[in-house]
Protein backbone atom coordinates (compact mmCIF):
# COMPACT_ATOMS: atom_id res chain seq x y z
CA UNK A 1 -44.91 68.35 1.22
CA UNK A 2 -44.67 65.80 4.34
CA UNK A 3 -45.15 62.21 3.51
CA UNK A 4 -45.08 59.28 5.50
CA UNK A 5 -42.59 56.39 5.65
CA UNK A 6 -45.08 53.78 4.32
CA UNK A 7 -45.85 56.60 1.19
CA UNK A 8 -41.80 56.87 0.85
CA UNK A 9 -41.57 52.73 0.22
CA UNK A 10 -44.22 52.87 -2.03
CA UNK A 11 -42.65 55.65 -3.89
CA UNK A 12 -39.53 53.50 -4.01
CA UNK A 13 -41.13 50.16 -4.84
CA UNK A 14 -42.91 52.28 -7.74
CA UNK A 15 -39.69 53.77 -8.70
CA UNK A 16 -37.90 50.23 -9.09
CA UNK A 17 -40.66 48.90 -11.10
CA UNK A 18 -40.49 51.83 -13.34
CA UNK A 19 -37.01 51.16 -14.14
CA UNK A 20 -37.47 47.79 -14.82
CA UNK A 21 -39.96 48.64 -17.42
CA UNK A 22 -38.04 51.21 -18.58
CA UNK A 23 -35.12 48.36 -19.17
CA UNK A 24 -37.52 45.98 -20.91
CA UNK A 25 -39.47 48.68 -23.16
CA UNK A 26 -38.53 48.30 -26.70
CA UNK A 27 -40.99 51.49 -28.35
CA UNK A 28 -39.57 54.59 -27.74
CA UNK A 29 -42.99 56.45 -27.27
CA UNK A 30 -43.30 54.73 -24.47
CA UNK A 31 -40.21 54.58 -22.89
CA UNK A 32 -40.07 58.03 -22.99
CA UNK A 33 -43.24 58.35 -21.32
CA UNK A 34 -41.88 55.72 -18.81
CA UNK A 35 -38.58 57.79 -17.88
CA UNK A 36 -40.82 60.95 -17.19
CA UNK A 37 -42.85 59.25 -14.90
CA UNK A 38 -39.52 58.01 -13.34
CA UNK A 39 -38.34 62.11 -13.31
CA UNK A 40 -41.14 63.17 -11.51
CA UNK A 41 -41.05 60.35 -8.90
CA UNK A 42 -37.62 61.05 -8.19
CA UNK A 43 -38.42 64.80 -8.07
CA UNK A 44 -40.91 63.72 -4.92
CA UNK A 45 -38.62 61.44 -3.75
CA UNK A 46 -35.52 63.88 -3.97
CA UNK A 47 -37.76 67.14 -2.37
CA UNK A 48 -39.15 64.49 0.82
CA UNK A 49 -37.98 65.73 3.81
């Protein structure tokens, strides 16, 4: 999968918010629903060429 530089910040930018709200969540339900969404980011992230 090709994606473009201005797709690769907003992966990042989505990818820092995540984390923040990942940091601030106090119910685990969601958090873990949070840090899967962070995995499979990353995943894209990791597999961009």
């Amino acid at each position: 999968m090709m994606i473009s530089h201005e797709e690769m910040i907003i992966f990042l930018k989505e990818m820092y918010l995540l984390m923040n709200e990942y940091k601030r969540c106090e119910e685990a339900q969601i958090k873990e629903l949070i840090y899967k969404d962070i995995q499979l980011l990353g995943e894209v992230i990791v597999s961009a060429p």
